[in-house]
PDB file of N, CA and C in Angstrom:
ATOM      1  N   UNK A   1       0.854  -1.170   0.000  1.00  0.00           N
ATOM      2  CA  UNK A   1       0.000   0.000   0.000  1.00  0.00           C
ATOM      3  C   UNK A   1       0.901   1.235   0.000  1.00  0.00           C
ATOM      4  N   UNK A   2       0.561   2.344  -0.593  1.00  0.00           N
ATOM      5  CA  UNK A   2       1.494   3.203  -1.238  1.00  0.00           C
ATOM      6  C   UNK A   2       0.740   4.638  -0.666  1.00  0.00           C
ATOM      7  N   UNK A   3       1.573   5.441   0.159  1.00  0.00           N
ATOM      8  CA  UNK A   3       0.782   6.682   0.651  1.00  0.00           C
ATOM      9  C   UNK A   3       0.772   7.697  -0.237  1.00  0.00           C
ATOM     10  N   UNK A   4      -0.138   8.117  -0.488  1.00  0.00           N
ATOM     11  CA  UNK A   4      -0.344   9.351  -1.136  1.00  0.00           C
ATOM     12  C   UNK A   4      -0.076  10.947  -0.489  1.00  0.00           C
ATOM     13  N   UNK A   5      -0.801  10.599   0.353  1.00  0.00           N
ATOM     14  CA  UNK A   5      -0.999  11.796   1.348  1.00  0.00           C
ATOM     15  C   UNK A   5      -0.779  11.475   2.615  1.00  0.00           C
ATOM     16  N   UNK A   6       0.287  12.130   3.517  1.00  0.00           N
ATOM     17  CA  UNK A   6       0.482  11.947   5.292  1.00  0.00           C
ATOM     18  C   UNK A   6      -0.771  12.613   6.204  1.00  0.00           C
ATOM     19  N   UNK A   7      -1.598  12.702   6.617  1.00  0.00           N
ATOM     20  CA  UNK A   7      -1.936  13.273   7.680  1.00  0.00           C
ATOM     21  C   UNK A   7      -1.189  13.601   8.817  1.00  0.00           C
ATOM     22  N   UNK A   8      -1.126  12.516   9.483  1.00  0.00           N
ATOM     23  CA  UNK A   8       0.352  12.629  10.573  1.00  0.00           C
ATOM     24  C   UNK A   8       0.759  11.664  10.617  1.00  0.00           C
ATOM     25  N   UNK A   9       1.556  10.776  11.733  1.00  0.00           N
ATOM     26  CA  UNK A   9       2.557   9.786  11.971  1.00  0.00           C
ATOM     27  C   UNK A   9       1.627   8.445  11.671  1.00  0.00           C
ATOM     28  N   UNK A  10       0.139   8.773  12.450  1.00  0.00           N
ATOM     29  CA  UNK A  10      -0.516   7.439  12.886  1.00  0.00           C
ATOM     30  C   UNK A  10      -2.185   7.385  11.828  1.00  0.00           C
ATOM     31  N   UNK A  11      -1.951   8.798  10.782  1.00  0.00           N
ATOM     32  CA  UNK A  11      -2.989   8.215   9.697  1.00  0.00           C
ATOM     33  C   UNK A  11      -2.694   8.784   8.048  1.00  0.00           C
ATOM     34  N   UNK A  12      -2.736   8.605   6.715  1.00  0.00           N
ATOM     35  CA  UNK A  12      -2.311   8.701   6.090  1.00  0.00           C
ATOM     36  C   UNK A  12      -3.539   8.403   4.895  1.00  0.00           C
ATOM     37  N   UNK A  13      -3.576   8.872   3.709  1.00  0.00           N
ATOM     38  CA  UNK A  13      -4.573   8.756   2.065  1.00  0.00           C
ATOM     39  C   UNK A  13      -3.203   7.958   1.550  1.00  0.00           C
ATOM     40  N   UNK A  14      -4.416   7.099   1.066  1.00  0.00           N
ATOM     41  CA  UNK A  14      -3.916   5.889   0.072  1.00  0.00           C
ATOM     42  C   UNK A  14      -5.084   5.604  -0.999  1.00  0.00           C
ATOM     43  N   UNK A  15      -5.055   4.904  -2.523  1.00  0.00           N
ATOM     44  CA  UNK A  15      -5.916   5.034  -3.246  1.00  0.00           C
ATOM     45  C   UNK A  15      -5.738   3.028  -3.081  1.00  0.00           C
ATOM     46  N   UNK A  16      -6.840   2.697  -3.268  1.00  0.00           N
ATOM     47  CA  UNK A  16      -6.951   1.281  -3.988  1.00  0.00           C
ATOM     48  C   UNK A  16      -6.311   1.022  -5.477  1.00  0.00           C
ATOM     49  N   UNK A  17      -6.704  -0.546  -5.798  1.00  0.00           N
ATOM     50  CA  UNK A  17      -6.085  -0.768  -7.347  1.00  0.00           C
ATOM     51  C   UNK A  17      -7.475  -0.002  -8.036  1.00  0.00           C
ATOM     52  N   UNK A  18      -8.599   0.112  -7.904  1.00  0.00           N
ATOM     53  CA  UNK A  18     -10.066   0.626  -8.420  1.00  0.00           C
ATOM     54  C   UNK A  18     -10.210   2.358  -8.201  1.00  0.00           C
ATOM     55  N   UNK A  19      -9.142   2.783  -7.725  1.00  0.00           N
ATOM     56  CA  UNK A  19      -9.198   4.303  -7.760  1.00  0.00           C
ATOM     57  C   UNK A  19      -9.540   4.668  -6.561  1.00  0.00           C
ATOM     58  N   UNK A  20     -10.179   4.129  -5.913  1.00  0.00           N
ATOM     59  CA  UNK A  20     -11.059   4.645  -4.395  1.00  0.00           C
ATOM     60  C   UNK A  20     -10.022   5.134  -3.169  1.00  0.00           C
ATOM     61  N   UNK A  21     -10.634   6.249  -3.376  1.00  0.00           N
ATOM     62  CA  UNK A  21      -9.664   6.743  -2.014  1.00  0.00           C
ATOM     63  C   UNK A  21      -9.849   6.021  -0.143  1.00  0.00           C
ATOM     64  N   UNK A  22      -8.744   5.742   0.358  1.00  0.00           N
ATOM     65  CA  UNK A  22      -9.233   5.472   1.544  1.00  0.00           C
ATOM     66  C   UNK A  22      -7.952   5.596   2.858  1.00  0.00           C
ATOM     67  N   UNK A  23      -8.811   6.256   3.965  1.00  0.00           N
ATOM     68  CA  UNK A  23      -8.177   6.264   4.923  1.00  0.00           C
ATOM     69  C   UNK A  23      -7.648   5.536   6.086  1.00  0.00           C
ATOM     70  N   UNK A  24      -5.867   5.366   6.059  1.00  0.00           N
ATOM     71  CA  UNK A  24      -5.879   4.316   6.863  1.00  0.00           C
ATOM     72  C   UNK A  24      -5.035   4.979   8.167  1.00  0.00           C
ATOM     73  N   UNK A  25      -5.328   3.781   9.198  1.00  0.00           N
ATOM     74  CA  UNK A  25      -4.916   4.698  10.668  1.00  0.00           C
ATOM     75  C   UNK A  25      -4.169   3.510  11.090  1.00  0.00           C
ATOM     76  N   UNK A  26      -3.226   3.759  12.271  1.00  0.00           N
ATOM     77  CA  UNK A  26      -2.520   3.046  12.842  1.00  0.00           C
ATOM     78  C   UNK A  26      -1.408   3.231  13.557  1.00  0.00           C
ATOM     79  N   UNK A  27      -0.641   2.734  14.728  1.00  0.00           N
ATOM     80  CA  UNK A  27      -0.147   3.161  15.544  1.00  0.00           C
ATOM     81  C   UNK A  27       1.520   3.620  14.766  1.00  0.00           C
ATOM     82  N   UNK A  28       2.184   4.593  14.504  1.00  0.00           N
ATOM     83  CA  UNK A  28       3.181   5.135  13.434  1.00  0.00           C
ATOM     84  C   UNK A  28       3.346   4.647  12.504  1.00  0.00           C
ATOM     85  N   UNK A  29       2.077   4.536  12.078  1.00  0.00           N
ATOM     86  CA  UNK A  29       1.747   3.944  10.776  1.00  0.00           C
ATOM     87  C   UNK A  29       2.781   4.726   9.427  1.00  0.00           C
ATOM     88  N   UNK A  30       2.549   5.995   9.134  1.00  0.00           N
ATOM     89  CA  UNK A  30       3.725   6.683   8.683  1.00  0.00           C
ATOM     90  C   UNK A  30       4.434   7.603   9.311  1.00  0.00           C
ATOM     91  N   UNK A  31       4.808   6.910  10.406  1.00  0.00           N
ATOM     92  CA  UNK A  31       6.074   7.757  10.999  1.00  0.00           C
ATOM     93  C   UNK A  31       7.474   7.108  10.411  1.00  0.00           C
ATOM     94  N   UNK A  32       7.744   8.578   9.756  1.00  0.00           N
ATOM     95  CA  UNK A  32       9.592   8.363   8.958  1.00  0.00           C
ATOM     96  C   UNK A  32       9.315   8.080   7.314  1.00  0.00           C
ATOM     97  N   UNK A  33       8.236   8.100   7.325  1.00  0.00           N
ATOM     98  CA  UNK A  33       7.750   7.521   5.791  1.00  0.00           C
ATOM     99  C   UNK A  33       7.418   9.012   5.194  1.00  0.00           C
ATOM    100  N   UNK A  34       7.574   8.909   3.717  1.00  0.00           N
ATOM    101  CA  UNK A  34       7.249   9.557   2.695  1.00  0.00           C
ATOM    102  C   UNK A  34       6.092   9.249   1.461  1.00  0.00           C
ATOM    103  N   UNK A  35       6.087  10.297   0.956  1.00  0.00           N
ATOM    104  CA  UNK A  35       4.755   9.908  -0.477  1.00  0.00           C
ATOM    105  C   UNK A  35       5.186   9.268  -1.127  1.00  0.00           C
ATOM    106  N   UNK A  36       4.477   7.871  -1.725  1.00  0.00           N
ATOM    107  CA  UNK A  36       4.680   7.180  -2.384  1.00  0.00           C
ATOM    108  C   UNK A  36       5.491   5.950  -1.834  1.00  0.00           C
ATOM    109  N   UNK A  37       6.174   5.811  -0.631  1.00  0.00           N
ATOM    110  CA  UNK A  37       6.524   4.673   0.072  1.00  0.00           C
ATOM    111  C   UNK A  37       5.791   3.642   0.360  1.00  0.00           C
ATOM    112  N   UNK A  38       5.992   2.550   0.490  1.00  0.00           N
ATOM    113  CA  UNK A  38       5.518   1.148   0.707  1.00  0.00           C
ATOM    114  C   UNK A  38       5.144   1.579   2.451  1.00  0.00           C
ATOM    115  N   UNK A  39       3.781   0.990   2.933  1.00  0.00           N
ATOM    116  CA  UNK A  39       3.962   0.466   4.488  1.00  0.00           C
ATOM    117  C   UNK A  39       3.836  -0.735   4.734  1.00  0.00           C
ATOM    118  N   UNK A  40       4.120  -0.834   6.034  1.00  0.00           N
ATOM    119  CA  UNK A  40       4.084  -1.980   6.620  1.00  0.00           C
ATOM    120  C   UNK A  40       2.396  -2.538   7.020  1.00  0.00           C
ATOM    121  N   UNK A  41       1.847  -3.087   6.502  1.00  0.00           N
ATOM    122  CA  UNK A  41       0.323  -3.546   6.540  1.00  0.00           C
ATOM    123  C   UNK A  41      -0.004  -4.076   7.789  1.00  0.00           C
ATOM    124  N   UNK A  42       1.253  -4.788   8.339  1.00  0.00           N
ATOM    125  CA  UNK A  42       0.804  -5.452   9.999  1.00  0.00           C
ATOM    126  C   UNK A  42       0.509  -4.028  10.868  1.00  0.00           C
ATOM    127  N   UNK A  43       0.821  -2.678  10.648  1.00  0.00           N
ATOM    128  CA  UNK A  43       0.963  -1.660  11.337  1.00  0.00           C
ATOM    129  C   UNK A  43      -0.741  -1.097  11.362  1.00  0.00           C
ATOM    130  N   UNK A  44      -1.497  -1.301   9.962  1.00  0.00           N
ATOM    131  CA  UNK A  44      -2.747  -0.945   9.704  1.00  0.00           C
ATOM    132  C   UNK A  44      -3.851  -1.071  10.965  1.00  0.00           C
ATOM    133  N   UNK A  45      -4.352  -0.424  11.718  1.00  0.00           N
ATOM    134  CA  UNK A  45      -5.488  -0.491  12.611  1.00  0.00           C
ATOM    135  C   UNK A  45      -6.627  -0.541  12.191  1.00  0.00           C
ATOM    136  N   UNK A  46      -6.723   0.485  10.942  1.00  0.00           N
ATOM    137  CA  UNK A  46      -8.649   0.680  10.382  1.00  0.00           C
ATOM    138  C   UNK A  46      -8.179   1.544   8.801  1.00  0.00           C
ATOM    139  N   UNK A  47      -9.096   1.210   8.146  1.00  0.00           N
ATOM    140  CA  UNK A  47      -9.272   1.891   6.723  1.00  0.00           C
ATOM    141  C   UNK A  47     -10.893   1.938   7.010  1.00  0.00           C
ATOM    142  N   UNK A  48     -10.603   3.779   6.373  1.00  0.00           N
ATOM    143  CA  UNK A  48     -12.090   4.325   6.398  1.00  0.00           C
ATOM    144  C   UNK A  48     -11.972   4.816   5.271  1.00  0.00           C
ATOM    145  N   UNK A  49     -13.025   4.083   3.960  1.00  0.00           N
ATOM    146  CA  UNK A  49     -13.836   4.563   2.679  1.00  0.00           C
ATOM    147  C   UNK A  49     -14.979   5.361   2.678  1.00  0.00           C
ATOM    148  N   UNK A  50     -14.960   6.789   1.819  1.00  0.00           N
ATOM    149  CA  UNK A  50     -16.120   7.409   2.006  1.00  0.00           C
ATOM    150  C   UNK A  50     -17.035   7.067   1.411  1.00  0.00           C
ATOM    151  N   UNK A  51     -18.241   7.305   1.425  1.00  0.00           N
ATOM    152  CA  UNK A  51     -19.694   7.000   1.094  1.00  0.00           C
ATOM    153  C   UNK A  51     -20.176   7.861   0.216  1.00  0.00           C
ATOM    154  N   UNK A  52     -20.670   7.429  -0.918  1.00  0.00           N
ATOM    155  CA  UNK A  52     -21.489   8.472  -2.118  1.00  0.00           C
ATOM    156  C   UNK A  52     -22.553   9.180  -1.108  1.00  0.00           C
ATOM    157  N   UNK A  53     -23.192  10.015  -1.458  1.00  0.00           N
ATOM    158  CA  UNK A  53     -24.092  10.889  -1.155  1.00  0.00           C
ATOM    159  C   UNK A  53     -25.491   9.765  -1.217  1.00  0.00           C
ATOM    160  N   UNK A  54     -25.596   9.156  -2.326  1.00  0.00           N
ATOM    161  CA  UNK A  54     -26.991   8.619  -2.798  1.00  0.00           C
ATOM    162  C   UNK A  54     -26.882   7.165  -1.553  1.00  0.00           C
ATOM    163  N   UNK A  55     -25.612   7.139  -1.272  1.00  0.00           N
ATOM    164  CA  UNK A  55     -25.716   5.506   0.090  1.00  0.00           C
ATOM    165  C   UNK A  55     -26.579   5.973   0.781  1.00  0.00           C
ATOM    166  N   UNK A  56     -26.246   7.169   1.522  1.00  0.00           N
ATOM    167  CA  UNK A  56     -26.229   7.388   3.004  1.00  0.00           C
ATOM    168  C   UNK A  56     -27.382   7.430   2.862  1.00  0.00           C
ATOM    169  N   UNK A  57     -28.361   7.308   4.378  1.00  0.00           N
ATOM    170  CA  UNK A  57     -29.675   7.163   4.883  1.00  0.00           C
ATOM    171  C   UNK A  57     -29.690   8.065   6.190  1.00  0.00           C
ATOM    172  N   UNK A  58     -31.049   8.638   6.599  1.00  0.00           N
ATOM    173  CA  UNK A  58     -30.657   9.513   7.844  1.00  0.00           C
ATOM    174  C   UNK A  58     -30.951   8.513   9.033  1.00  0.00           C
ATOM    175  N   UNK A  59     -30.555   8.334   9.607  1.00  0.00           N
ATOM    176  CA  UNK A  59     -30.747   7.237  10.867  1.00  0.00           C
ATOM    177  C   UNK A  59     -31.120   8.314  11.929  1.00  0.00           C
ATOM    178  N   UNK A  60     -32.706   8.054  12.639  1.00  0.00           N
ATOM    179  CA  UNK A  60     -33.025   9.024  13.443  1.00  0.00           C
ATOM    180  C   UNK A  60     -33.219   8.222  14.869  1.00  0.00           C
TER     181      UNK A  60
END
């Protein structure tokens, strides 16, 4: 998995092979790392994909 974008040490933008952007978190997950570097996947805690507009439902 290949970072695109750092947030900070412990979350970072990465795209899938299908284009989809998604956010992954984890404990120095990219700490010392740069754009476009390989991570370490055992480091991964959670990947959060956003939701089209037409998914979402209002849950009351």
């Amino acid at each position: 998995m290949k970072i695109k974008k750092i947030l900070n040490n412990n979350a970072f933008i990465t795209h899938t092979d299908d284009h989809q952007e998604l956010i992954v978190v984890g404990k120095a997950v990219a700490y010392g790392k740069h754009v476009n570097e390989e991570v370490d996947e055992s480091k991964i805690y959670k990947t959060f994909a956003p939701v089209s507009r037409g998914d979402r439902k209002l849950i009351l």
